[in-house]
Protein backbone atom coordinates (compact mmCIF):
# COMPACT_ATOMS: atom_id res chain seq x y z
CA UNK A 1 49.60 127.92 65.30
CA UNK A 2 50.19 131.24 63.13
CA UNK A 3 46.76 132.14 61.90
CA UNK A 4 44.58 129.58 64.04
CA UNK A 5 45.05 129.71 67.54
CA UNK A 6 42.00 131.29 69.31
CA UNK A 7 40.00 131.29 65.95
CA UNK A 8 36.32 129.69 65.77
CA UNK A 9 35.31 127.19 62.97
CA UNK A 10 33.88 129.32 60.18
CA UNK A 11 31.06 127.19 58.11
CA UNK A 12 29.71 127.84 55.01
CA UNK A 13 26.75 129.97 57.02
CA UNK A 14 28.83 132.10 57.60
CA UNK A 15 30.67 134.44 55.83
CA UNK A 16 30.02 137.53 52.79
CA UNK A 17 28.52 136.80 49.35
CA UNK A 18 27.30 133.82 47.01
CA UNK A 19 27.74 130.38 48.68
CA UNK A 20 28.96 127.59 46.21
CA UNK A 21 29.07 124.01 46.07
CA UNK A 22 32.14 123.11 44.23
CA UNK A 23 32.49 119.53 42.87
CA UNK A 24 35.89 118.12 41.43
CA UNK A 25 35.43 114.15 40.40
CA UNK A 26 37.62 111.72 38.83
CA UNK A 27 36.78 107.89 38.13
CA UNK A 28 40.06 105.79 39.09
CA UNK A 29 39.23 103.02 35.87
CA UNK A 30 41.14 100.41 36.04
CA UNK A 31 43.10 100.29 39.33
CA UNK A 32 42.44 97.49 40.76
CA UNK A 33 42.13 99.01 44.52
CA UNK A 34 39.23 99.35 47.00
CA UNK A 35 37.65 102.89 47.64
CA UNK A 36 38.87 102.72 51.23
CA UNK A 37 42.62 101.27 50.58
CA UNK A 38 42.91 104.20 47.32
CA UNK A 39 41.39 106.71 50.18
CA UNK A 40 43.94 105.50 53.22
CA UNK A 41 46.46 106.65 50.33
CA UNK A 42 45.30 109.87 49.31
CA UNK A 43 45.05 110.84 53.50
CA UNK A 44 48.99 109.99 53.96
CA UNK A 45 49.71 111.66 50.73
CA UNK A 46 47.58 114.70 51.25
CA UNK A 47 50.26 117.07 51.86
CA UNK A 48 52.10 115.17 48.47
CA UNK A 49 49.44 115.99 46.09
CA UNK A 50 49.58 119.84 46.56
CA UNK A 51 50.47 122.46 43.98
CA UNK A 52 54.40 123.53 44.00
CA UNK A 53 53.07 126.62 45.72
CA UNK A 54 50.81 125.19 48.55
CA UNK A 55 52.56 122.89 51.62
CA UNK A 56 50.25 121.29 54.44
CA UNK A 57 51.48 120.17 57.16
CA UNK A 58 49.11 117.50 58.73
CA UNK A 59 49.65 115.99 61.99
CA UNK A 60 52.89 113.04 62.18
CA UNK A 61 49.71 110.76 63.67
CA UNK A 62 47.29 111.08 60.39
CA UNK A 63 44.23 113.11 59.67
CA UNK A 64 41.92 112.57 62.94
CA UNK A 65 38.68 114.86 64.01
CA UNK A 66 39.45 117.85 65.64
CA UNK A 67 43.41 118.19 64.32
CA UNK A 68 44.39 121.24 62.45
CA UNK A 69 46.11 120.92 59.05
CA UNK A 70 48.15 123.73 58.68
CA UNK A 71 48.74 125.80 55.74
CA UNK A 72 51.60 127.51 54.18
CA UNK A 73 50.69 128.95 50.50
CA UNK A 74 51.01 131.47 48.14
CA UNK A 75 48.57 133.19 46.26
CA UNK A 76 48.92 135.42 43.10
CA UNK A 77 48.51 139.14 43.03
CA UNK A 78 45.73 139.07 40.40
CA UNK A 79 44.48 136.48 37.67
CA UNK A 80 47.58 135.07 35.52
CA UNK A 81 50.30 136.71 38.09
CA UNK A 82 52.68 134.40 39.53
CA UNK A 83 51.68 132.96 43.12
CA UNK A 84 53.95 135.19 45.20
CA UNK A 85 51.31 136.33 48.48
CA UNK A 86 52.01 134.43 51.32
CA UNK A 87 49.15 132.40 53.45
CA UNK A 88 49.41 130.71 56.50
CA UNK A 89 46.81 129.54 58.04
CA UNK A 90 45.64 125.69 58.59
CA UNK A 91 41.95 123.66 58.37
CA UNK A 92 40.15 121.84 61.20
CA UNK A 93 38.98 118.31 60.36
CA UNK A 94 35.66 117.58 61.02
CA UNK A 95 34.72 114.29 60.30
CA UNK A 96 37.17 110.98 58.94
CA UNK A 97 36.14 107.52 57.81
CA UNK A 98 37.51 104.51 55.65
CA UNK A 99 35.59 106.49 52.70
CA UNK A 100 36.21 110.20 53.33
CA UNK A 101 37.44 113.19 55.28
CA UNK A 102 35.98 116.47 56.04
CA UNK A 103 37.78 119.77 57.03
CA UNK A 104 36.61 123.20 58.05
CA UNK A 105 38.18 126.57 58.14
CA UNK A 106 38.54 128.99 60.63
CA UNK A 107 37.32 132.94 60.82
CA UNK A 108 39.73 135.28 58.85
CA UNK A 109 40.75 132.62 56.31
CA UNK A 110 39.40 133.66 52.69
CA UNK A 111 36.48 131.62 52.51
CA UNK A 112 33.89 130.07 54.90
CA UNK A 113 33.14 126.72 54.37
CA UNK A 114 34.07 123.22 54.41
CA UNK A 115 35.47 120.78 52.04
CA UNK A 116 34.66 116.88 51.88
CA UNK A 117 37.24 115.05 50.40
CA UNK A 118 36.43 110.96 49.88
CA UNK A 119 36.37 107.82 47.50
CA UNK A 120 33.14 105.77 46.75
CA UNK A 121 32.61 103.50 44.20
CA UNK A 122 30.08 104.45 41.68
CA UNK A 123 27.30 102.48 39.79
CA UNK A 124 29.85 100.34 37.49
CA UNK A 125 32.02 99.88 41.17
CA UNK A 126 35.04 102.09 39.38
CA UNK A 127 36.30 103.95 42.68
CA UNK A 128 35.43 108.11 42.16
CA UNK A 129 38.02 110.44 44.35
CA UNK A 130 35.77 113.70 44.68
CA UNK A 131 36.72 116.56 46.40
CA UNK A 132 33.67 118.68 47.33
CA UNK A 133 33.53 122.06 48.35
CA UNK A 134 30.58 124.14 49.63
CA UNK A 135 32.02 127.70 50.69
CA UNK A 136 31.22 131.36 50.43
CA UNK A 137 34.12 134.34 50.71
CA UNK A 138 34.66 135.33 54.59
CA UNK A 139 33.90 139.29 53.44
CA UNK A 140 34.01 141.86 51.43
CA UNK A 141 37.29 142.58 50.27
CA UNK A 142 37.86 138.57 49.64
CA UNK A 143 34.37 138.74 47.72
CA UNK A 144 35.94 141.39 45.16
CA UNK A 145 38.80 138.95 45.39
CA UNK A 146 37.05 136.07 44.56
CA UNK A 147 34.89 137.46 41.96
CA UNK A 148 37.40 140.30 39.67
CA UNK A 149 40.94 139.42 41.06
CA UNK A 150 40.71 135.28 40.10
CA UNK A 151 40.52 133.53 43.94
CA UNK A 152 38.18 131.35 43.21
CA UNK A 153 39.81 130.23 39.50
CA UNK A 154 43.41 129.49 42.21
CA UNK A 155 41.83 127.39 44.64
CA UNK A 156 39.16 125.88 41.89
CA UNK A 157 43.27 125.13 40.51
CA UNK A 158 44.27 123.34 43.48
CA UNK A 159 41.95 121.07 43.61
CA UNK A 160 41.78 119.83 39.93
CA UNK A 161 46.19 119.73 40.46
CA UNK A 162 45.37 117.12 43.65
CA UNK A 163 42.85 115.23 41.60
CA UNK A 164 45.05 114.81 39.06
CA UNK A 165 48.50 114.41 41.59
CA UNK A 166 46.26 111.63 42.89
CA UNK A 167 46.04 109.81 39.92
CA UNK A 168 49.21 109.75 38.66
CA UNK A 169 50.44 108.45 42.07
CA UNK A 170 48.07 105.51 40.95
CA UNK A 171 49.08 105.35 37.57
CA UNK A 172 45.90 106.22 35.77
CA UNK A 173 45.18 108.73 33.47
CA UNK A 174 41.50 110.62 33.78
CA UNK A 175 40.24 113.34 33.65
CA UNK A 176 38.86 115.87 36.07
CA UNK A 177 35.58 116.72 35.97
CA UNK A 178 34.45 119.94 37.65
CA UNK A 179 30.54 121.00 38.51
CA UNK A 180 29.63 124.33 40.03
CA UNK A 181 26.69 125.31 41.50
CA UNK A 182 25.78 129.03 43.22
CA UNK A 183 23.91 127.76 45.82
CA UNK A 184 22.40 131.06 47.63
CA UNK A 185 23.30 133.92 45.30
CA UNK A 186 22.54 136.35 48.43
């Protein structure tokens, strides 16, 4: 429980700085599996799909509401530095259906916020794996972190490297778009 026990839920309300909405898609063409069955996959690979540098550790039972994922990561120094700070923290999740997941982080992790990972089909009824983020840095010192010292470009990283982890589980090639979007600049 290093870095989580006694902590409160920290939403995207809360926090220092511009809040973003982060959104990482990538259409599965071609695979020939249901948005819920390519979803059930992605939740017991989770912890698979990771950078190298970044191990979760979700619970033996699956990803439920209210279980912590914990966190174990490294981070670089500054922007094109190897990933050598340690993290270790872990994510509360919020909300799980056949479709899609939700987890929150606590106070004193880097950012405030939430992220929404899930599968839908889209107009054509090709399956879309999205991750989507909507998260603001917890203060200060992770602001200047976020915005000179090339945070956000890492964890914008991780997601794209799951996306694309993801899809080579399934055997497709795609690739990863990414939208961002400064919600409250304040």
């Amino acid at each position: 429980n290093i870095n989580v026990a006694g902590r409160k839920r920290s939403g995207a309300l809360h926090g220092f700085g511009r809040l973003w909405q982060k959104t990482y898609r990538l259409r599965l063409e071609g695979i020939g599996k249901a948005s819920p069955e390519i979803m059930q996959i992605w939740k017991e690979k989770f912890a698979d799909f990771q950078p190298a540098e970044n191990h979760f550790y979700p619970p033996m039972t699956g990803i439920k509401p209210n279980d912590v994922l914990f966190i174990s990561a490294k981070v670089p120094a500054f922007p094109g530095s190897p990933s050598i700070l340690p993290v270790s923290s872990g994510v509360t999740v919020l909300y799980v259906d056949a479709n899609q997941f939700t987890v929150m982080t606590p106070e004193g992790f880097p950012v405030s916020g939430w992220n929404t990972f899930s599968v839908m089909d889209d107009e054509d009824g090709t399956p879309v794996a999205q991750v989507q983020s909507l998260e603001r840095s917890s203060d200060p010192i992770y602001e200047m972190f976020d915005r000179y010292f090339g945070s956000a470009a890492q964890q914008e990283k991780i997601w794209k490297t799951v996306l694309g982890n993801l899809a080579t589980y399934l055997g497709v090639n795609g690739q990863v778009t990414f939208e961002k979007v400064c919600v409250d600049p304040k």
